[in-house]
PDB file of N, CA and C in Angstrom:
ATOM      1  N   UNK A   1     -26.741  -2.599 -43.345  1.00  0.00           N
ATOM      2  CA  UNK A   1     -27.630  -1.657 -43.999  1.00  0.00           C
ATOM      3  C   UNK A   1     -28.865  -1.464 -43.118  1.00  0.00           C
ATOM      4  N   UNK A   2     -29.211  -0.465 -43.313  1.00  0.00           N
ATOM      5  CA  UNK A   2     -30.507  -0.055 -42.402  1.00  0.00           C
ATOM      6  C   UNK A   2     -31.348   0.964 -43.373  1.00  0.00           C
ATOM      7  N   UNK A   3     -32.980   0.391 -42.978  1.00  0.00           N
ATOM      8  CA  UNK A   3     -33.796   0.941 -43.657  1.00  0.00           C
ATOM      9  C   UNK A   3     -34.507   2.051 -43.122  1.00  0.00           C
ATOM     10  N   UNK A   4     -34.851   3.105 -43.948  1.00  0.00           N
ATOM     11  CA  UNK A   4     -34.911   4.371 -43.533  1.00  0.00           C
ATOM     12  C   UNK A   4     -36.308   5.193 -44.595  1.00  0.00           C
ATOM     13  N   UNK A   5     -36.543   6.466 -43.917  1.00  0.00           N
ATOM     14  CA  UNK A   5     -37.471   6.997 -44.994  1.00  0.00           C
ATOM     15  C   UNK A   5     -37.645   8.444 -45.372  1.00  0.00           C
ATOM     16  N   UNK A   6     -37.238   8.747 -46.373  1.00  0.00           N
ATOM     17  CA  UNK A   6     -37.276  10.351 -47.134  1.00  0.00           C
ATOM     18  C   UNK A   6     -38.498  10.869 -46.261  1.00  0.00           C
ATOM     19  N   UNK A   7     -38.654  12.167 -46.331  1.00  0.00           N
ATOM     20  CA  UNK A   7     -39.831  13.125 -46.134  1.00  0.00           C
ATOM     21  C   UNK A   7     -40.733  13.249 -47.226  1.00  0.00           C
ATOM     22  N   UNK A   8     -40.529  12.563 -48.173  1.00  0.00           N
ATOM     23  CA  UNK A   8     -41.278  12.132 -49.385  1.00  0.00           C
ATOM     24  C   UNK A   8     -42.036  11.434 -48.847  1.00  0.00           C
ATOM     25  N   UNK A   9     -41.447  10.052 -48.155  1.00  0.00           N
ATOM     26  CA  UNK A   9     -41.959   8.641 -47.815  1.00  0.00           C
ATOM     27  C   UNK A   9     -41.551   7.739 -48.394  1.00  0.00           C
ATOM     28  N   UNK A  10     -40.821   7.972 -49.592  1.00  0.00           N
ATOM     29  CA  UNK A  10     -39.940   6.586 -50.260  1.00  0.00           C
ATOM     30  C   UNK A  10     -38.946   5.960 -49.364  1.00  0.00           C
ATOM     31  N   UNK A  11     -38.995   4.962 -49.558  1.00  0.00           N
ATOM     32  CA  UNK A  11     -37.707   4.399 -48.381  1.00  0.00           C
ATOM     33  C   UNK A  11     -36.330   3.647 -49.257  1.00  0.00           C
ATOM     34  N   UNK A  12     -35.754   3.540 -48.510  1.00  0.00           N
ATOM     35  CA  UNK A  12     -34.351   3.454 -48.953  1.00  0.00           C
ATOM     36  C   UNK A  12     -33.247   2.696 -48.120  1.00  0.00           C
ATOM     37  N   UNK A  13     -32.218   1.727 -48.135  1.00  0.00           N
ATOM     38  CA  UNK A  13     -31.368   1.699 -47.370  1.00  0.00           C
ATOM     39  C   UNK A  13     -30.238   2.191 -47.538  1.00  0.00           C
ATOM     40  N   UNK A  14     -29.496   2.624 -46.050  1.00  0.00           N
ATOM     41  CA  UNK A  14     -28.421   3.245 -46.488  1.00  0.00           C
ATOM     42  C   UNK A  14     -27.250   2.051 -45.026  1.00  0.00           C
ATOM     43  N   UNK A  15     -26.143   2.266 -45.673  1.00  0.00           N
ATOM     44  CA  UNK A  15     -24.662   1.833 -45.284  1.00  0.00           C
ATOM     45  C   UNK A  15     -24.619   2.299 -43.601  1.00  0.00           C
ATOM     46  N   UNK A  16     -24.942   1.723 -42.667  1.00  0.00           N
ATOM     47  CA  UNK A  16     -24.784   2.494 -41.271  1.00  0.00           C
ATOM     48  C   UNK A  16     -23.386   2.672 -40.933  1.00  0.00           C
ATOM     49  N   UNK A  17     -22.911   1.890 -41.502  1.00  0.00           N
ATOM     50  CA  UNK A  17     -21.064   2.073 -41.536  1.00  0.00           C
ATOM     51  C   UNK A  17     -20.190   3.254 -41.599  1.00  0.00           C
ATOM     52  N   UNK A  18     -21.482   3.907 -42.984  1.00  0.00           N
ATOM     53  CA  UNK A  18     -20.644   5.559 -43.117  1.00  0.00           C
ATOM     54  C   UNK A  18     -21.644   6.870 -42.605  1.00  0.00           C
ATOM     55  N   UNK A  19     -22.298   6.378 -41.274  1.00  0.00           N
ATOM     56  CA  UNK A  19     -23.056   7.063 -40.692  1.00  0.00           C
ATOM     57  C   UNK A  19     -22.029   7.961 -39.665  1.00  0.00           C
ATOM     58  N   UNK A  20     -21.923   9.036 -40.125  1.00  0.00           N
ATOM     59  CA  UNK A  20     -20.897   9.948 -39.042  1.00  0.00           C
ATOM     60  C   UNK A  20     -21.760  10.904 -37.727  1.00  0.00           C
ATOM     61  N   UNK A  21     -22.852  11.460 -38.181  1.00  0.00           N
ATOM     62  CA  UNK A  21     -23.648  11.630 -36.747  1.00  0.00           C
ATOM     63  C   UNK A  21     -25.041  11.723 -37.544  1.00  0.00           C
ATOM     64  N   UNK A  22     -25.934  11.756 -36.825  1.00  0.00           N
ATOM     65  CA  UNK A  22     -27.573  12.151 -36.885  1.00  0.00           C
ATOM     66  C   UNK A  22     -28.115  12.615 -35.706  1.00  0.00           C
ATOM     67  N   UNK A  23     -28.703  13.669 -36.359  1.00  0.00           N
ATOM     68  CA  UNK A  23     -29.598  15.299 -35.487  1.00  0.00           C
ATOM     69  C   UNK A  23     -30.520  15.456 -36.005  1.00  0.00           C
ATOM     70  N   UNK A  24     -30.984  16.445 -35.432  1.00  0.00           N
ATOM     71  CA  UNK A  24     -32.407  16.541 -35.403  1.00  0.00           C
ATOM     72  C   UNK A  24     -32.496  17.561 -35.395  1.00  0.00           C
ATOM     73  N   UNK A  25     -33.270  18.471 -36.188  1.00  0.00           N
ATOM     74  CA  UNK A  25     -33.133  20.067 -36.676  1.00  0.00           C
ATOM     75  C   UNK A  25     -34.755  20.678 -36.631  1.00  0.00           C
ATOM     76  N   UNK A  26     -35.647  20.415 -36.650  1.00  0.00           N
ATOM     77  CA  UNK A  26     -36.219  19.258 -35.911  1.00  0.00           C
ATOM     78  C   UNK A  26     -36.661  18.338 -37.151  1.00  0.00           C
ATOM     79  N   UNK A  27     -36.497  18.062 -38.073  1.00  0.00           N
ATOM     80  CA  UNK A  27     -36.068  17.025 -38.730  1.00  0.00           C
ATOM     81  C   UNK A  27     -34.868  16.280 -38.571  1.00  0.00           C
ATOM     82  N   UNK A  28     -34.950  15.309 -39.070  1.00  0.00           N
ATOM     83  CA  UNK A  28     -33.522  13.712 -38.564  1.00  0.00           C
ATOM     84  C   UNK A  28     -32.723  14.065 -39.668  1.00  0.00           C
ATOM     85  N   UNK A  29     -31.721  14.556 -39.538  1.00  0.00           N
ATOM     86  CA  UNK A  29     -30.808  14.803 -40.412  1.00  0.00           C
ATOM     87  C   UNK A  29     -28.992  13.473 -40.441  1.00  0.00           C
ATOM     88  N   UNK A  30     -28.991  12.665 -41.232  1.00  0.00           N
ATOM     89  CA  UNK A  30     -28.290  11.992 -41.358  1.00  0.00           C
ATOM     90  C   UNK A  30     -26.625  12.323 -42.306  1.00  0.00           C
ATOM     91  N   UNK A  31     -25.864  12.516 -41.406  1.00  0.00           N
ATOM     92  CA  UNK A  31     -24.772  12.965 -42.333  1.00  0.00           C
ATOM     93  C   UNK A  31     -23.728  11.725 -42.319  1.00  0.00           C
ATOM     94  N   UNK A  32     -23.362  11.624 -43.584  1.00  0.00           N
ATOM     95  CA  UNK A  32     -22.385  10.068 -43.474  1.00  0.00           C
ATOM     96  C   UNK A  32     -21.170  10.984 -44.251  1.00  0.00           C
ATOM     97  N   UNK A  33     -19.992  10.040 -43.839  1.00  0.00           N
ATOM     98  CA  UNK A  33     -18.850   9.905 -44.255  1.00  0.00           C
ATOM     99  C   UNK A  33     -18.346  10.536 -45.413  1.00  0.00           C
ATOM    100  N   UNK A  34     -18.854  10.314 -46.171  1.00  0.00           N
ATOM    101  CA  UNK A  34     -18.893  10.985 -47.492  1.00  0.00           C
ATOM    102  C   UNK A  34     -19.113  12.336 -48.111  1.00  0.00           C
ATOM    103  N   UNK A  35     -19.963  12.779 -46.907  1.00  0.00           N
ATOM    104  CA  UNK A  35     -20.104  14.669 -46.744  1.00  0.00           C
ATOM    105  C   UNK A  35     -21.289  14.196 -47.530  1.00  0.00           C
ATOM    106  N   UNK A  36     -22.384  13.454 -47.910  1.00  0.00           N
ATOM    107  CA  UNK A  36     -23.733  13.488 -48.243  1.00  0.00           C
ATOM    108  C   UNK A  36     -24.503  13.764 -47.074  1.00  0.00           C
ATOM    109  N   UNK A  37     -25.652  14.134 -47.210  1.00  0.00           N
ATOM    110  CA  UNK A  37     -26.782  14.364 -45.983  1.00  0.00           C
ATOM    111  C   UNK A  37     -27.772  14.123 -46.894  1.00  0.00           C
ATOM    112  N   UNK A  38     -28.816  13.470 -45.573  1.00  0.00           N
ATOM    113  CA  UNK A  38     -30.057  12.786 -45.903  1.00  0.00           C
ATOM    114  C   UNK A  38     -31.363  13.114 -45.088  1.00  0.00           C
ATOM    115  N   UNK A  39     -32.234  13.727 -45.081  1.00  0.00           N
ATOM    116  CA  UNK A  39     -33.451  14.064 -44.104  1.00  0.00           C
ATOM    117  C   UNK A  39     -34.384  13.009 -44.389  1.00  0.00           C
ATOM    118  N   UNK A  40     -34.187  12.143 -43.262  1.00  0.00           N
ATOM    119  CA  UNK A  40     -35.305  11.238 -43.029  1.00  0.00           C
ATOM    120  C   UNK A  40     -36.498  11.218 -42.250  1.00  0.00           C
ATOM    121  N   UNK A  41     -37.307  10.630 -41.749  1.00  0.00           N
ATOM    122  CA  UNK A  41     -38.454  10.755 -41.395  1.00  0.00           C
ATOM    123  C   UNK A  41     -38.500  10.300 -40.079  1.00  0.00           C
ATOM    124  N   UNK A  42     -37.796   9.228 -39.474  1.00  0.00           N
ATOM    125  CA  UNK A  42     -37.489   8.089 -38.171  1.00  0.00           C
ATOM    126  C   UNK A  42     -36.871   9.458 -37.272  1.00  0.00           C
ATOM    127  N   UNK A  43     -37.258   9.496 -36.039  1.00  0.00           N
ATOM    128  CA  UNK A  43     -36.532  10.242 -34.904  1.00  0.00           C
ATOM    129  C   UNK A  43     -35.066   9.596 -35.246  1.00  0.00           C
ATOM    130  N   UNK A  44     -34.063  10.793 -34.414  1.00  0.00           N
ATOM    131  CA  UNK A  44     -33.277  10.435 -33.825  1.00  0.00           C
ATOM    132  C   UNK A  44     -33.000   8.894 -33.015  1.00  0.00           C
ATOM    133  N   UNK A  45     -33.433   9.148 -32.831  1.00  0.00           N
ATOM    134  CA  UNK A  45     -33.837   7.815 -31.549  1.00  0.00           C
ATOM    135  C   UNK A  45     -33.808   6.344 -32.361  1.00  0.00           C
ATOM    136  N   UNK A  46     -34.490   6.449 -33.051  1.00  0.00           N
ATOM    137  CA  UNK A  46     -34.724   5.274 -34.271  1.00  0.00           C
ATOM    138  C   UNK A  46     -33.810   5.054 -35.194  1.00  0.00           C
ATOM    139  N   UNK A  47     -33.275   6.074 -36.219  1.00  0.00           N
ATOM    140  CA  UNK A  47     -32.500   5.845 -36.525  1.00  0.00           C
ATOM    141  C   UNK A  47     -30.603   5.316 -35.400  1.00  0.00           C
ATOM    142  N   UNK A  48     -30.855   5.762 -34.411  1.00  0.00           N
ATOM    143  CA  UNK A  48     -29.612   4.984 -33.644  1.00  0.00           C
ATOM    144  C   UNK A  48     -30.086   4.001 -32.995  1.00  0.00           C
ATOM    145  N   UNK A  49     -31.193   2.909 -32.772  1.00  0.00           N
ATOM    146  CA  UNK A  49     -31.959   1.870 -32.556  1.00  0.00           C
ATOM    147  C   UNK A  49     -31.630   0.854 -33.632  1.00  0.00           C
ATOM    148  N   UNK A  50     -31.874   1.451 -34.847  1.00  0.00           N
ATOM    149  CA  UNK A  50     -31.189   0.898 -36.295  1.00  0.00           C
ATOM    150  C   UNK A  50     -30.279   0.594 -36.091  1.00  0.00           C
ATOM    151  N   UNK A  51     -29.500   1.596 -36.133  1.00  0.00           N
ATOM    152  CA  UNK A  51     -27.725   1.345 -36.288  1.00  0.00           C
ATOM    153  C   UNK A  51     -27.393   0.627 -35.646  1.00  0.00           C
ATOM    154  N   UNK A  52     -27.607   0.120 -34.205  1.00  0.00           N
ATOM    155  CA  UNK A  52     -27.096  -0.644 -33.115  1.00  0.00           C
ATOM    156  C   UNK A  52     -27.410  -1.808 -33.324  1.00  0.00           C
ATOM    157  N   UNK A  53     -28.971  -2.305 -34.052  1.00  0.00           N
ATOM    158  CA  UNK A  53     -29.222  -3.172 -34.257  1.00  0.00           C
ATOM    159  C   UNK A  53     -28.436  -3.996 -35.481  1.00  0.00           C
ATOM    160  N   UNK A  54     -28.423  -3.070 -36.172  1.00  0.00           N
ATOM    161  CA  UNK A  54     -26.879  -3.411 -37.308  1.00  0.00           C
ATOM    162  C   UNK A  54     -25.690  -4.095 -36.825  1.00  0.00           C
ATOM    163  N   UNK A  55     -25.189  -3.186 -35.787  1.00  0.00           N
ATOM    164  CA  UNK A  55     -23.705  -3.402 -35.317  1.00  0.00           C
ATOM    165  C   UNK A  55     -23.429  -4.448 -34.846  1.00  0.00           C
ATOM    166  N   UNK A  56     -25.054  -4.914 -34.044  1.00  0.00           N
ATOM    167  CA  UNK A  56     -24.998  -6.413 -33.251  1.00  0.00           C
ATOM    168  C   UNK A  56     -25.299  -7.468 -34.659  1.00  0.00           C
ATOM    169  N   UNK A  57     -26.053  -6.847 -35.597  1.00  0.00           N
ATOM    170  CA  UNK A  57     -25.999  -8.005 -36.306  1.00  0.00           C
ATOM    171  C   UNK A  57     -24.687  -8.959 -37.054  1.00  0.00           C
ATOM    172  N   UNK A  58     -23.540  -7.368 -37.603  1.00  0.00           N
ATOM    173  CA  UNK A  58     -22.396  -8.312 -38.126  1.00  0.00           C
ATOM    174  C   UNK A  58     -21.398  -8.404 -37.046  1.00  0.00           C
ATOM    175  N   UNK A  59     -21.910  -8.025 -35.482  1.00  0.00           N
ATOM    176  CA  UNK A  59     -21.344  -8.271 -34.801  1.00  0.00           C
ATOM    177  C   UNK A  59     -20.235  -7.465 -34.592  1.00  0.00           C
ATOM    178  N   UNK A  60     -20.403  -6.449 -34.852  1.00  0.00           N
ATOM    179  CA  UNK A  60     -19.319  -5.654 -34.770  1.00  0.00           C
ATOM    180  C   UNK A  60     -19.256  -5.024 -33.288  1.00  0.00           C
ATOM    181  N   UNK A  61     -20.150  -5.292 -31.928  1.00  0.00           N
ATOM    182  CA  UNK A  61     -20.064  -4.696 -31.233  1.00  0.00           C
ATOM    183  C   UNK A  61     -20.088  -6.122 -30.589  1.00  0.00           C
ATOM    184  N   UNK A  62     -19.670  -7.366 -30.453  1.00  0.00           N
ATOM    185  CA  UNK A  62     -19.137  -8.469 -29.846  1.00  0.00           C
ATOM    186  C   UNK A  62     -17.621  -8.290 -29.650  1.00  0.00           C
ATOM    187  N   UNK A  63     -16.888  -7.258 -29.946  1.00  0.00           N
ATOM    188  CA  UNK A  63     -15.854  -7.322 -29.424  1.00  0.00           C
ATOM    189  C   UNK A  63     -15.360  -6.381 -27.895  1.00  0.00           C
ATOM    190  N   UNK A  64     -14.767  -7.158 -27.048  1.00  0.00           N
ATOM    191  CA  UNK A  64     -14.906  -6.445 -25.894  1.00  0.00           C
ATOM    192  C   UNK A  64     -14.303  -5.330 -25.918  1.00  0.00           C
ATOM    193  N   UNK A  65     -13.071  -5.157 -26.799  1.00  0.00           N
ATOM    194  CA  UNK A  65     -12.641  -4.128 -26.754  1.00  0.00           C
ATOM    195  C   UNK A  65     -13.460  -2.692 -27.524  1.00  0.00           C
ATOM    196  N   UNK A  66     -14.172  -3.016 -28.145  1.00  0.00           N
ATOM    197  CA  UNK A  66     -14.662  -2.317 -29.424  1.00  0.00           C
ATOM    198  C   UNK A  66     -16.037  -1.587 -28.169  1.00  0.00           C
ATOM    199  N   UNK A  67     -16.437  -2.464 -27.116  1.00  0.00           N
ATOM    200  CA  UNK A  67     -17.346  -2.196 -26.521  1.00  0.00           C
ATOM    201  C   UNK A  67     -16.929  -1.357 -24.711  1.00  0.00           C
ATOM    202  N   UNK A  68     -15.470  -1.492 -24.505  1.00  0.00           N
ATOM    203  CA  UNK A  68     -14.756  -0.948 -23.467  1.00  0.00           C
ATOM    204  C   UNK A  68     -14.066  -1.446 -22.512  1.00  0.00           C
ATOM    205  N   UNK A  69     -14.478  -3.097 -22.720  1.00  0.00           N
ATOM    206  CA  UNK A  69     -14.137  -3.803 -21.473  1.00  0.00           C
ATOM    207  C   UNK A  69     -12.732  -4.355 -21.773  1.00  0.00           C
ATOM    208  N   UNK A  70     -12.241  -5.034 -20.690  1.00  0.00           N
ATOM    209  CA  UNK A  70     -11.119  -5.306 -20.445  1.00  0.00           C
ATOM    210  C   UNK A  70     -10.949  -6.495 -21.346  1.00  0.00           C
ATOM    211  N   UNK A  71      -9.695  -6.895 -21.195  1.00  0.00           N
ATOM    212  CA  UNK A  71      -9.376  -8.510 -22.243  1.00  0.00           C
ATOM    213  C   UNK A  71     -10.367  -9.275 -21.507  1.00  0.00           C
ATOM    214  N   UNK A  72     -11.125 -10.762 -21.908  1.00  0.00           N
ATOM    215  CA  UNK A  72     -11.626 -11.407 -21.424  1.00  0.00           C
ATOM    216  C   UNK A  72     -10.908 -12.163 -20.867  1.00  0.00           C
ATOM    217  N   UNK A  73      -9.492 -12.584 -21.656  1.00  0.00           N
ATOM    218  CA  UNK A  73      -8.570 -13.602 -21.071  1.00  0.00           C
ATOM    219  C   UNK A  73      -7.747 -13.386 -19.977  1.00  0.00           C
ATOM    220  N   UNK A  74      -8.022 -12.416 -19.393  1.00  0.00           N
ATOM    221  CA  UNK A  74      -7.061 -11.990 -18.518  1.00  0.00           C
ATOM    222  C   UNK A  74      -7.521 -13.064 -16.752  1.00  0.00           C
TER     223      UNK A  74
END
């Protein structure tokens, strides 16, 4: 989960899991999986700073393959 913030300013977390792309219109426009969209406040930039920081957290980007590289065992 990653924390984020309306153009209101309320903040919120959302699922980076069902994050399908984010743009910038020139607002940060977050579209997930689900066909919901969300205009947040964080650049571009930040919000995929988030996400990555996510991915390393459950580790989902410790796998070599998941990341491009070759078998390790080889």
């Amino acid at each position: 989960m990653i924390e984020v913030t309306r153009l209101s300013g309320k903040t919120f977390t959302i699922n980076a899991l069902y994050i399908e792309t984010v743009e910038s219109f020139p607002d940060t426009t977050i579209r997930l999986t689900t066909g919901s969209t969300v205009l947040v406040k964080e650049s571009e930039e930040e919000v995929r700073e988030k996400v990555r920081a996510f991915y390393l957290t459950i580790q989902i980007l410790s796998n070599p393959h998941l990341r491009g590289e070759d078998d390790e065992e080889k």
